[in-house]
PDB file of N, CA and C in Angstrom:
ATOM      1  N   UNK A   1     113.373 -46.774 -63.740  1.00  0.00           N
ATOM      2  CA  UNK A   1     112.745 -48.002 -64.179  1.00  0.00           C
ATOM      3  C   UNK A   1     111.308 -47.681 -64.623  1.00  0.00           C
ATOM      4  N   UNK A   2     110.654 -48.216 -65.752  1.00  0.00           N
ATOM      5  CA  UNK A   2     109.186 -47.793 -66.292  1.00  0.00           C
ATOM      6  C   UNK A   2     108.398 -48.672 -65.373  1.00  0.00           C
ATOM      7  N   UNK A   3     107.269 -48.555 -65.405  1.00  0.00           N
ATOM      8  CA  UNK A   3     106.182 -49.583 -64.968  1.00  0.00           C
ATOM      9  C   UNK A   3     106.197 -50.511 -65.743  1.00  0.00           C
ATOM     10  N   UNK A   4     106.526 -50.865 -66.893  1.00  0.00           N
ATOM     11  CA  UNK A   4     106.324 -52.229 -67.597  1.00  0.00           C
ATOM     12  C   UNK A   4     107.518 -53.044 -66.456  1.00  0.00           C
ATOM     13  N   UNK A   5     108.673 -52.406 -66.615  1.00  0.00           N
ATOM     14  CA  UNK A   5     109.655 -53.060 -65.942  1.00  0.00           C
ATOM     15  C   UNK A   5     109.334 -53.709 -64.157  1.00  0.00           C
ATOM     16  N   UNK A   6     108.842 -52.666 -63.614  1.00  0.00           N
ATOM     17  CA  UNK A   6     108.483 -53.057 -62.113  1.00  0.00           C
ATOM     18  C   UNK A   6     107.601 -53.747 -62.182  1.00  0.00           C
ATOM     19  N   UNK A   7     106.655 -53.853 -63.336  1.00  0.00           N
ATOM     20  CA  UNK A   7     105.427 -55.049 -63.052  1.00  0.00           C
ATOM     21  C   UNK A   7     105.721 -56.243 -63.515  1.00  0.00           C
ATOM     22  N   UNK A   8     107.107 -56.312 -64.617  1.00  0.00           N
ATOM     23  CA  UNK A   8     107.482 -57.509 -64.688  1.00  0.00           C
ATOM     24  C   UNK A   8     108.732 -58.014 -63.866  1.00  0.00           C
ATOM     25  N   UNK A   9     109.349 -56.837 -62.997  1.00  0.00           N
ATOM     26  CA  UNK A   9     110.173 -57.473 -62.247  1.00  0.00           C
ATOM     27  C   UNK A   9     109.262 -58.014 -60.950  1.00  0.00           C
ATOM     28  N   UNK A  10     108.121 -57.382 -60.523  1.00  0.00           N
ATOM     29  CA  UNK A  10     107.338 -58.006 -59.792  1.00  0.00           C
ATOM     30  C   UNK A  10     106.905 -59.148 -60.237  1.00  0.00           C
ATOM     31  N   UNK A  11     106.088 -59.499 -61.439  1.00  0.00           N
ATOM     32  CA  UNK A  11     105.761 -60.923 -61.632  1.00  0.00           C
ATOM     33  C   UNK A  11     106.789 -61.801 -61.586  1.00  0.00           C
ATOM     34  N   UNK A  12     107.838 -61.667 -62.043  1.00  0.00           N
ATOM     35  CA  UNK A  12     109.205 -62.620 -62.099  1.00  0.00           C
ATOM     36  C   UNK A  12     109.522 -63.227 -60.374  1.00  0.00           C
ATOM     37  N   UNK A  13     109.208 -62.236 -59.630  1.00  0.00           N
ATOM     38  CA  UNK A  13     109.791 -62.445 -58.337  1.00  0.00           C
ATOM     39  C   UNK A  13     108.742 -62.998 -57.320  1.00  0.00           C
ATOM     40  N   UNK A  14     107.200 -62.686 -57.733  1.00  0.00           N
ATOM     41  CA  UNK A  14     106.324 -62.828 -56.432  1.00  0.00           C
ATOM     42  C   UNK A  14     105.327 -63.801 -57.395  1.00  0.00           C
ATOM     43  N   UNK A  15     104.974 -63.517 -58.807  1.00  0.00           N
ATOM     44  CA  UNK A  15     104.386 -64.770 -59.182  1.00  0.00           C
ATOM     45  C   UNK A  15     103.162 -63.902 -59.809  1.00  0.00           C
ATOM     46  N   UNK A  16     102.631 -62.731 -58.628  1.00  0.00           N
ATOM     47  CA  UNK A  16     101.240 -62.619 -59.229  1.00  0.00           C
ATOM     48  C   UNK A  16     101.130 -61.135 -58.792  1.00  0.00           C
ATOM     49  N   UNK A  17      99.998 -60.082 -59.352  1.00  0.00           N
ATOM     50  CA  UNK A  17     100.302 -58.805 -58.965  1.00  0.00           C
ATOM     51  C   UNK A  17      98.863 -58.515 -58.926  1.00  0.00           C
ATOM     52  N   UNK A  18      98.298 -57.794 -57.950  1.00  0.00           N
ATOM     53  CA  UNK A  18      96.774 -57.144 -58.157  1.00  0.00           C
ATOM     54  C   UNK A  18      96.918 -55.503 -58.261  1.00  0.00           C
ATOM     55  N   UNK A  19      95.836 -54.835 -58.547  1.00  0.00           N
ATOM     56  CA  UNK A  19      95.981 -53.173 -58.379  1.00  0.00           C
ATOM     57  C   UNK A  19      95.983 -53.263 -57.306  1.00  0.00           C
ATOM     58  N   UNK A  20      95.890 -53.241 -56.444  1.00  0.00           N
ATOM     59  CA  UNK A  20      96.260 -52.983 -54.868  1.00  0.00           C
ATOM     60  C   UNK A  20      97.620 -53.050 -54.860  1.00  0.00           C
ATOM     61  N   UNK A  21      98.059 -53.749 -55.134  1.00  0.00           N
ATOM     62  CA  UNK A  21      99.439 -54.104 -54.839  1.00  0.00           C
ATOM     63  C   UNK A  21     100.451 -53.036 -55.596  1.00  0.00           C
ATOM     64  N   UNK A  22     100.023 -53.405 -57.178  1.00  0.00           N
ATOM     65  CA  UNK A  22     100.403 -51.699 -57.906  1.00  0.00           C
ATOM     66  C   UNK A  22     100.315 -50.500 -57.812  1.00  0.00           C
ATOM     67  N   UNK A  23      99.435 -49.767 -56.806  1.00  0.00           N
ATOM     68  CA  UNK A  23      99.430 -48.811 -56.295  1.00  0.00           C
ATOM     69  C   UNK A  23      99.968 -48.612 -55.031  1.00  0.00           C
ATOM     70  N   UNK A  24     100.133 -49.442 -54.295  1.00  0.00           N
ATOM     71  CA  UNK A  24     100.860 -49.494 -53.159  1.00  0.00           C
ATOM     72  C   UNK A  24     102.163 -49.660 -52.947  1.00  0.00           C
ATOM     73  N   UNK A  25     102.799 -50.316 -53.835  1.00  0.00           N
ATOM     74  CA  UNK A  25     104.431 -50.552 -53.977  1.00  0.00           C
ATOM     75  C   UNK A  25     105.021 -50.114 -55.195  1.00  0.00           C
ATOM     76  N   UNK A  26     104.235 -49.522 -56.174  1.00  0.00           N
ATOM     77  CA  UNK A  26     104.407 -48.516 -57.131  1.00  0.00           C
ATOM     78  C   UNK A  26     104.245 -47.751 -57.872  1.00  0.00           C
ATOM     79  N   UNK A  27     102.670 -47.197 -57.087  1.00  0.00           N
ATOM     80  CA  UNK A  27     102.089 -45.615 -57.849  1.00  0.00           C
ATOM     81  C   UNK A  27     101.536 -46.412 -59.209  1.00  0.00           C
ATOM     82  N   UNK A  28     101.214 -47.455 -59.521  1.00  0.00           N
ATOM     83  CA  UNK A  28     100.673 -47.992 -60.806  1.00  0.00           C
ATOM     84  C   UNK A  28      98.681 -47.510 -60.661  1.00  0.00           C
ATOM     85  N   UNK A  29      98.272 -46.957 -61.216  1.00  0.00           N
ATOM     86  CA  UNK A  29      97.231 -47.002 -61.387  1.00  0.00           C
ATOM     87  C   UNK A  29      96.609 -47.585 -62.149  1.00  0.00           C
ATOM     88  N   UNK A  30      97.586 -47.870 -63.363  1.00  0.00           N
ATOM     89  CA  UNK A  30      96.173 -48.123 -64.509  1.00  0.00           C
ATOM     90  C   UNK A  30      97.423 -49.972 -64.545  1.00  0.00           C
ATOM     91  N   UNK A  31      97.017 -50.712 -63.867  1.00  0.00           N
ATOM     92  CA  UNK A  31      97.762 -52.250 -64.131  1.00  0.00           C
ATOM     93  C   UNK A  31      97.037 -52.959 -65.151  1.00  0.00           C
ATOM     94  N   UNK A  32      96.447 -52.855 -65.910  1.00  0.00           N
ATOM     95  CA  UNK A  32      95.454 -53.143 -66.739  1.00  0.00           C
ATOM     96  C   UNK A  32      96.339 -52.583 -67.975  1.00  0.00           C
ATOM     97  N   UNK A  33      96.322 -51.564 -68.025  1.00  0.00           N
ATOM     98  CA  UNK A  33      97.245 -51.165 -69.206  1.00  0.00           C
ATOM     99  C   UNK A  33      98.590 -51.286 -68.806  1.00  0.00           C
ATOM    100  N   UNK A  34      99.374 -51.976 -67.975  1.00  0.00           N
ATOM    101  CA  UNK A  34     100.456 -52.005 -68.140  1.00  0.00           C
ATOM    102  C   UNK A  34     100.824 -53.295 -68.499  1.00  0.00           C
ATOM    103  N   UNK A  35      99.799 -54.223 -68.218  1.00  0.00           N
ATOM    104  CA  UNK A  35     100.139 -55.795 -68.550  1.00  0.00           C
ATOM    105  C   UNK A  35      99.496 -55.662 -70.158  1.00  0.00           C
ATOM    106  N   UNK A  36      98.552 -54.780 -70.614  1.00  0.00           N
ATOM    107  CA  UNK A  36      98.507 -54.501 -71.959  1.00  0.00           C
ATOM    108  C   UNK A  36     100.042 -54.883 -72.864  1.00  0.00           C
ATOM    109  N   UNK A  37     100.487 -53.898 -71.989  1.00  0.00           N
ATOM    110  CA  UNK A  37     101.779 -53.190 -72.561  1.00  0.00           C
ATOM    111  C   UNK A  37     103.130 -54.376 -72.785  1.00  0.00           C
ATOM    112  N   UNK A  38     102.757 -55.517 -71.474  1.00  0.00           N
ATOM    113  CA  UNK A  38     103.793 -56.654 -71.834  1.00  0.00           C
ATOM    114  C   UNK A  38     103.335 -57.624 -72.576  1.00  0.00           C
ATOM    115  N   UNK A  39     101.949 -57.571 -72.555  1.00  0.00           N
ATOM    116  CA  UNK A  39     100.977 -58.797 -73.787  1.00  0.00           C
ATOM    117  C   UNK A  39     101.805 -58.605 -75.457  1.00  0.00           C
ATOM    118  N   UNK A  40     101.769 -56.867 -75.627  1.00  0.00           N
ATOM    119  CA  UNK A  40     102.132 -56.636 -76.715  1.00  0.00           C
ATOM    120  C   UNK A  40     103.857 -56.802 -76.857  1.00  0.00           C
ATOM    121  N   UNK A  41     104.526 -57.376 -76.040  1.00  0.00           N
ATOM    122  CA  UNK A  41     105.643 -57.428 -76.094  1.00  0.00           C
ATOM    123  C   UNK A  41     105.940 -58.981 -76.649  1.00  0.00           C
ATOM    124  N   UNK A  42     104.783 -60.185 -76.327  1.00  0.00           N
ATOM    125  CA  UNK A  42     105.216 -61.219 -76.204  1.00  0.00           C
ATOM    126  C   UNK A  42     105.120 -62.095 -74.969  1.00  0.00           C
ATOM    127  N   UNK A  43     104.918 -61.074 -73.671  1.00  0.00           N
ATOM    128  CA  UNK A  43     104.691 -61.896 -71.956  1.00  0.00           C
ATOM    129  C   UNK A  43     103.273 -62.138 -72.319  1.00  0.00           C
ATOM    130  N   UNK A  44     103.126 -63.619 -71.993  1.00  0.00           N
ATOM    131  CA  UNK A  44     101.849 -64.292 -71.528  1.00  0.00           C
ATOM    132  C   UNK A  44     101.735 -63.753 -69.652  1.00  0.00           C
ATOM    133  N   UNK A  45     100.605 -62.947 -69.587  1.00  0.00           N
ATOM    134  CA  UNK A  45     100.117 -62.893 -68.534  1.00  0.00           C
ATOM    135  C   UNK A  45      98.922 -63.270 -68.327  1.00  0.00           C
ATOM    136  N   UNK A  46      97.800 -64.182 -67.501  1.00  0.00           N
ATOM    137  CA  UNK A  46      96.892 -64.297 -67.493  1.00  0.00           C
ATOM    138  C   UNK A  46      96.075 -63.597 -66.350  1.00  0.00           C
ATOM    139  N   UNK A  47      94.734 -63.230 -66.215  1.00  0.00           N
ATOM    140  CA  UNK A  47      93.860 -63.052 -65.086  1.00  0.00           C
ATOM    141  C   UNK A  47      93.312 -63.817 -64.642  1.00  0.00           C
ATOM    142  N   UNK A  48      93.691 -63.653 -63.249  1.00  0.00           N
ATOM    143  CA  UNK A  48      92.634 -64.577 -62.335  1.00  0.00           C
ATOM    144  C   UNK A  48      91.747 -63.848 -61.319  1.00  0.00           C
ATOM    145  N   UNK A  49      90.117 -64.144 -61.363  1.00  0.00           N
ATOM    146  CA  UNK A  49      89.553 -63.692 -60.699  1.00  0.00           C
ATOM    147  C   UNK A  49      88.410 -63.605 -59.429  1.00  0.00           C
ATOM    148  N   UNK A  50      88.716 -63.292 -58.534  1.00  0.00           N
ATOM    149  CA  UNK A  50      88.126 -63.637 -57.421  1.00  0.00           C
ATOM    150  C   UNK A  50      87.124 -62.349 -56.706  1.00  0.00           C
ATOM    151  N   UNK A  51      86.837 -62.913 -55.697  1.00  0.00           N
ATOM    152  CA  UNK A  51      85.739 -61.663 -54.883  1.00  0.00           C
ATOM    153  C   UNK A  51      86.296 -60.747 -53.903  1.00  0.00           C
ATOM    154  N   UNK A  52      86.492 -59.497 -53.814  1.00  0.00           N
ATOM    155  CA  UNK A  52      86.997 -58.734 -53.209  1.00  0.00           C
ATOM    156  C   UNK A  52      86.114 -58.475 -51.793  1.00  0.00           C
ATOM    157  N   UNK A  53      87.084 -57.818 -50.756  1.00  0.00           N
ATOM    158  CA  UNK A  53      86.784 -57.386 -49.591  1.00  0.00           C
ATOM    159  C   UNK A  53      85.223 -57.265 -49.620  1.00  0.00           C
ATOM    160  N   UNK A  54      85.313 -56.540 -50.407  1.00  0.00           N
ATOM    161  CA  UNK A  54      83.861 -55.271 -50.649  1.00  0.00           C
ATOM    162  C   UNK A  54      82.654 -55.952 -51.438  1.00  0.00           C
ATOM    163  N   UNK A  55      83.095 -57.119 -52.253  1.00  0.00           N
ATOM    164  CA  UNK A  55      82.328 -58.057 -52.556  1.00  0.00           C
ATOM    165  C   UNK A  55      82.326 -57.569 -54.373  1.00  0.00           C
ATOM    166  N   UNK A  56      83.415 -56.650 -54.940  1.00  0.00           N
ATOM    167  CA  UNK A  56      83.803 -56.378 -55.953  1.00  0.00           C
ATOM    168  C   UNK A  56      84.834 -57.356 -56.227  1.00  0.00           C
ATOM    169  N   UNK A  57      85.080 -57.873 -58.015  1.00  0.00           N
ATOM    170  CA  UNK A  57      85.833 -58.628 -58.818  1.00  0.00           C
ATOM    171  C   UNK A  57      86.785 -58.220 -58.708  1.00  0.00           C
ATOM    172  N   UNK A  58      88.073 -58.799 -57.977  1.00  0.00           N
ATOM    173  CA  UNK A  58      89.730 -58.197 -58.358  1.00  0.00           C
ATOM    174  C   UNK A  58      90.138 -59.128 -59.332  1.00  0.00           C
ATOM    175  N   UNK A  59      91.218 -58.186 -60.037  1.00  0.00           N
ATOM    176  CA  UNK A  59      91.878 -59.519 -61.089  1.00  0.00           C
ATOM    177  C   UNK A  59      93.613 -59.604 -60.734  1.00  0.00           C
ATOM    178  N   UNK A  60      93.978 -60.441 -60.655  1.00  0.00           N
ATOM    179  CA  UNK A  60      95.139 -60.930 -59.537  1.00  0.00           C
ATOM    180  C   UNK A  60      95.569 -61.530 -61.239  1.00  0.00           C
ATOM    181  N   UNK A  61      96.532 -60.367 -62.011  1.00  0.00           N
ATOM    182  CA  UNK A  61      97.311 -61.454 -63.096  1.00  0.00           C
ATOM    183  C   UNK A  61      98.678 -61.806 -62.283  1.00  0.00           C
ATOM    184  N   UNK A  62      99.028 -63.569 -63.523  1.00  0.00           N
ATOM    185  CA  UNK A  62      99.866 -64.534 -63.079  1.00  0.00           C
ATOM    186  C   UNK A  62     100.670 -64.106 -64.125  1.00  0.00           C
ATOM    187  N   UNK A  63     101.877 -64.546 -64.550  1.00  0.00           N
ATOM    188  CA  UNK A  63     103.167 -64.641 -65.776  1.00  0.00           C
ATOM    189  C   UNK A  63     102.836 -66.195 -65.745  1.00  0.00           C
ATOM    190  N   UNK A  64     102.711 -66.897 -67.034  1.00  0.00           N
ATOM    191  CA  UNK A  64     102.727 -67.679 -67.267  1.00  0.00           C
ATOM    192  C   UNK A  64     103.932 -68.126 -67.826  1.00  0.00           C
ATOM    193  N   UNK A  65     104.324 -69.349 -67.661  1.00  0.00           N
ATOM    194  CA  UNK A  65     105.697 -69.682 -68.000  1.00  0.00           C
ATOM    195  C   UNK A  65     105.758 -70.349 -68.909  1.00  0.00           C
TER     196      UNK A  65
END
């Protein structure tokens, strides 16, 4: 399965995905370029962004429906 696929079988199923989450449940490093990668397909994904642990910006994208 590619990473486009696991990050959209993840959005399909849980709603929303952060890099944390992509590196942790699937070696994704660069999630930024992989939601690139479904933008250019046609998936509306949006970012949402909030304040991290550390007091750094995470971006938590949604699949918009």
């Amino acid at each position: 399965m590619t990473q486009v696929q696991k990050v959209m079988n993840h959005l399909t199923k849980r709603g929303s995905i952060t890099s944390a989450t992509a590196i942790g449940m699937y070696g994704i490093s660069r999630l930024a370029s992989v939601i690139n990668r479904l933008r250019a397909k046609g998936i509306t994904v949006e970012p949402h962004y909030f304040q991290g642990v550390n007091g750094n910006r995470v971006a938590e994208y949604k699949l918009v429906k």
